[in-house]
C-alpha atoms as a PDB file:
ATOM      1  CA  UNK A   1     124.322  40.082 120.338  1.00  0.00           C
ATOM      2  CA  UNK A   2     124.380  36.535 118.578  1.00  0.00           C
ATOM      3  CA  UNK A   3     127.764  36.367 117.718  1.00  0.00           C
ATOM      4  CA  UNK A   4     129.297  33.298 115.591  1.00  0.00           C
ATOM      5  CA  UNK A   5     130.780  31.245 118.140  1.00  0.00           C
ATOM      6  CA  UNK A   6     127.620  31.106 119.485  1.00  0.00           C
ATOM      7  CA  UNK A   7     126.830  28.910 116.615  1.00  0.00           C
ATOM      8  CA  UNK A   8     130.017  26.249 116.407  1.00  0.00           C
ATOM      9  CA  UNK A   9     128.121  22.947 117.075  1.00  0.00           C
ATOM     10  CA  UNK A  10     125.234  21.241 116.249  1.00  0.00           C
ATOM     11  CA  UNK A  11     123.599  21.651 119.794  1.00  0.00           C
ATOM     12  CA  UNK A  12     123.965  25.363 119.611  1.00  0.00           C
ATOM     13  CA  UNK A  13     121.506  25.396 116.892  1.00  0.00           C
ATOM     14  CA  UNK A  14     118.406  24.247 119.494  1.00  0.00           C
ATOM     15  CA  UNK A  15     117.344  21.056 121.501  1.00  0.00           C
ATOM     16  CA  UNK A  16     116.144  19.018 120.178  1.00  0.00           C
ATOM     17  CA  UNK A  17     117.720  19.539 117.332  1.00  0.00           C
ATOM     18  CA  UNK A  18     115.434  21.281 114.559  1.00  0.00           C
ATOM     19  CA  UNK A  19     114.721  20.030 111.435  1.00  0.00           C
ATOM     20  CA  UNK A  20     114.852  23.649 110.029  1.00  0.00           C
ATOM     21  CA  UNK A  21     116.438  26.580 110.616  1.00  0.00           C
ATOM     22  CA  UNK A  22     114.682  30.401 109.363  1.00  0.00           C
ATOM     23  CA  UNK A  23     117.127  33.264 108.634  1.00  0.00           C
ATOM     24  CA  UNK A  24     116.942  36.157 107.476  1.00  0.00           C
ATOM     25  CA  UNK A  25     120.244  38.802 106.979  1.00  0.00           C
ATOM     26  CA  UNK A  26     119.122  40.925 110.036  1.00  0.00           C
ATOM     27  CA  UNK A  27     121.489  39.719 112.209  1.00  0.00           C
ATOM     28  CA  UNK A  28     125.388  39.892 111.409  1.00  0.00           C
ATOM     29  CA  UNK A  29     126.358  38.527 108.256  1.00  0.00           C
ATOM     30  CA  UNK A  30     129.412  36.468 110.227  1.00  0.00           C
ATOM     31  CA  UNK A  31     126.504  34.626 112.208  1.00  0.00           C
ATOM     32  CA  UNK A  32     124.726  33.735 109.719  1.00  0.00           C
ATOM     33  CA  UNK A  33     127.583  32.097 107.791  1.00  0.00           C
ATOM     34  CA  UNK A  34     128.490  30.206 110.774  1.00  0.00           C
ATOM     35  CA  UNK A  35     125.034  29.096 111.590  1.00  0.00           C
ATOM     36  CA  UNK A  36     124.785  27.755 108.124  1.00  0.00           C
ATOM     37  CA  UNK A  37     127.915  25.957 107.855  1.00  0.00           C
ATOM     38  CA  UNK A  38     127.059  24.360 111.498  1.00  0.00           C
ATOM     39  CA  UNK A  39     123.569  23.773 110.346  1.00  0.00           C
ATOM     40  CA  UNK A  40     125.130  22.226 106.617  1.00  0.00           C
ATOM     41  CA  UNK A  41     127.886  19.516 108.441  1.00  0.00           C
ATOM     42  CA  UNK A  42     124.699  18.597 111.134  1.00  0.00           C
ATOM     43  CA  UNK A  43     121.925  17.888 108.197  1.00  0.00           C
ATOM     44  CA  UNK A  44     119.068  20.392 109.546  1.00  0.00           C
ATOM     45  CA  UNK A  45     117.488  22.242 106.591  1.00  0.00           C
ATOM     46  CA  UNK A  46     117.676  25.798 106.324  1.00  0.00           C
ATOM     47  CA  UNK A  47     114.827  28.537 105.109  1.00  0.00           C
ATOM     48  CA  UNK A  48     116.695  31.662 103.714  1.00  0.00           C
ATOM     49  CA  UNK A  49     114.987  34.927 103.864  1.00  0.00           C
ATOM     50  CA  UNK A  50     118.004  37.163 102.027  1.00  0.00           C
ATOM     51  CA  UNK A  51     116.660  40.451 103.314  1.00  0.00           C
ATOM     52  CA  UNK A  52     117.727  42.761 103.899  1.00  0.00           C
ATOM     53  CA  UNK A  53     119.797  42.142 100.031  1.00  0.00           C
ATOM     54  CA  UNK A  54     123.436  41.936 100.626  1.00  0.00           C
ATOM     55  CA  UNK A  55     125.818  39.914  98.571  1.00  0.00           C
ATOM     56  CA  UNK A  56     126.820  36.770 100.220  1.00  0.00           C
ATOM     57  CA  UNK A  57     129.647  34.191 100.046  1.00  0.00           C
ATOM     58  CA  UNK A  58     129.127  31.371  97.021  1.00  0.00           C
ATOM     59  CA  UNK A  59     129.375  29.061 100.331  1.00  0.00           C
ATOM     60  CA  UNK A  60     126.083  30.386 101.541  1.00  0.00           C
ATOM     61  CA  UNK A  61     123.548  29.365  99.090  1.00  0.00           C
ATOM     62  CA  UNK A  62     125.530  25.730  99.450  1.00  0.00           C
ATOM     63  CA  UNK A  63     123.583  25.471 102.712  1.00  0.00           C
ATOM     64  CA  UNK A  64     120.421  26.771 101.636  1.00  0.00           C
ATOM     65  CA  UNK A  65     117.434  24.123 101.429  1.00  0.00           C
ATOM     66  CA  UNK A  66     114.714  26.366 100.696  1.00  0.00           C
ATOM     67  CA  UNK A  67     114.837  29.915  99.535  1.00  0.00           C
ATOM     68  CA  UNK A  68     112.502  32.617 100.129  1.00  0.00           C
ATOM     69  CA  UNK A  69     111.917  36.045  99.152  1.00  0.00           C
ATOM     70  CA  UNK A  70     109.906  38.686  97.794  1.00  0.00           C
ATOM     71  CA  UNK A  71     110.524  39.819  93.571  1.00  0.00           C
ATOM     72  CA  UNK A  72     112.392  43.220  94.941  1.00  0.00           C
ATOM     73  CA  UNK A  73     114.921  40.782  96.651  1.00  0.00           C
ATOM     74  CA  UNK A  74     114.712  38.841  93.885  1.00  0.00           C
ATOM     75  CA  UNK A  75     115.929  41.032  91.874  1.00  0.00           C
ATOM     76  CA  UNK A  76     118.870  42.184  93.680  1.00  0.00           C
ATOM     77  CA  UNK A  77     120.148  38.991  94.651  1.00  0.00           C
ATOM     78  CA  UNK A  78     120.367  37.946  90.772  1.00  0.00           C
ATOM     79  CA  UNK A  79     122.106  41.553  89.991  1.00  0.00           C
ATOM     80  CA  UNK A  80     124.427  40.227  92.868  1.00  0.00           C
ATOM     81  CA  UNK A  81     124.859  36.866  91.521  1.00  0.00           C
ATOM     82  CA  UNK A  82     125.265  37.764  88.057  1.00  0.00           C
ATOM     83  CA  UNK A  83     128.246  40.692  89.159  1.00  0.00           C
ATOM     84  CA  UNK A  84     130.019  37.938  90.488  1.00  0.00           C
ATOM     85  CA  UNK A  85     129.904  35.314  88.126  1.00  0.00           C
ATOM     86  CA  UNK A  86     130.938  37.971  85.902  1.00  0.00           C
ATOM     87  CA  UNK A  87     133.724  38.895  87.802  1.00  0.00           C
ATOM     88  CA  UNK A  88     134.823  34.953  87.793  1.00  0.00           C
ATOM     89  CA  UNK A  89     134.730  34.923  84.357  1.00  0.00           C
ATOM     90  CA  UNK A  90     138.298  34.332  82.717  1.00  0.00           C
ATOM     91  CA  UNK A  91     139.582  37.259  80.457  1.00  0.00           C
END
């Protein structure tokens, strides 16, 4: 199971280092974050496949270079998006 301290340094992500990273949300959502803050702080790109569609942390898309996905997905991310920046919205 790829668990996130798997993940913690920039080394963990492959050697040589890459110069991108592709994920997708099949593996656990704790993982992913921590490959893509470890990925952020050591300057390697990251391709985002958000499928299966879950809602993600704000922090996430921060560390997203490039960002793929089909128009379902699409779809469902911006219902997800737009949920929370509604909820963030002051009364």
């Amino acid at each position: 199971m790829l668990l996130p301290e798997h993940f913690t340094k920039p080394d963990d992500l492959g050697l040589p280092r890459p110069d991108v990273i592709v994920l997708q949300l099949e593996i656990p959502i704790p993982t992913v974050m921590q490959i893509l803050r470890t990925a952020k702080a050591a300057g390697i790109d990251v391709l985002l496949n958000p499928a299966p569609a879950v809602e993600l942390e704000d922090e996430a898309y921060q560390a997203v270079t490039h960002l793929s996905m089909s128009l379902t997905y699409s779809n469902s991310i911006f219902c997800f998006w737009k949920e929370s920046a509604l909820r963030k919205e002051p009364d």
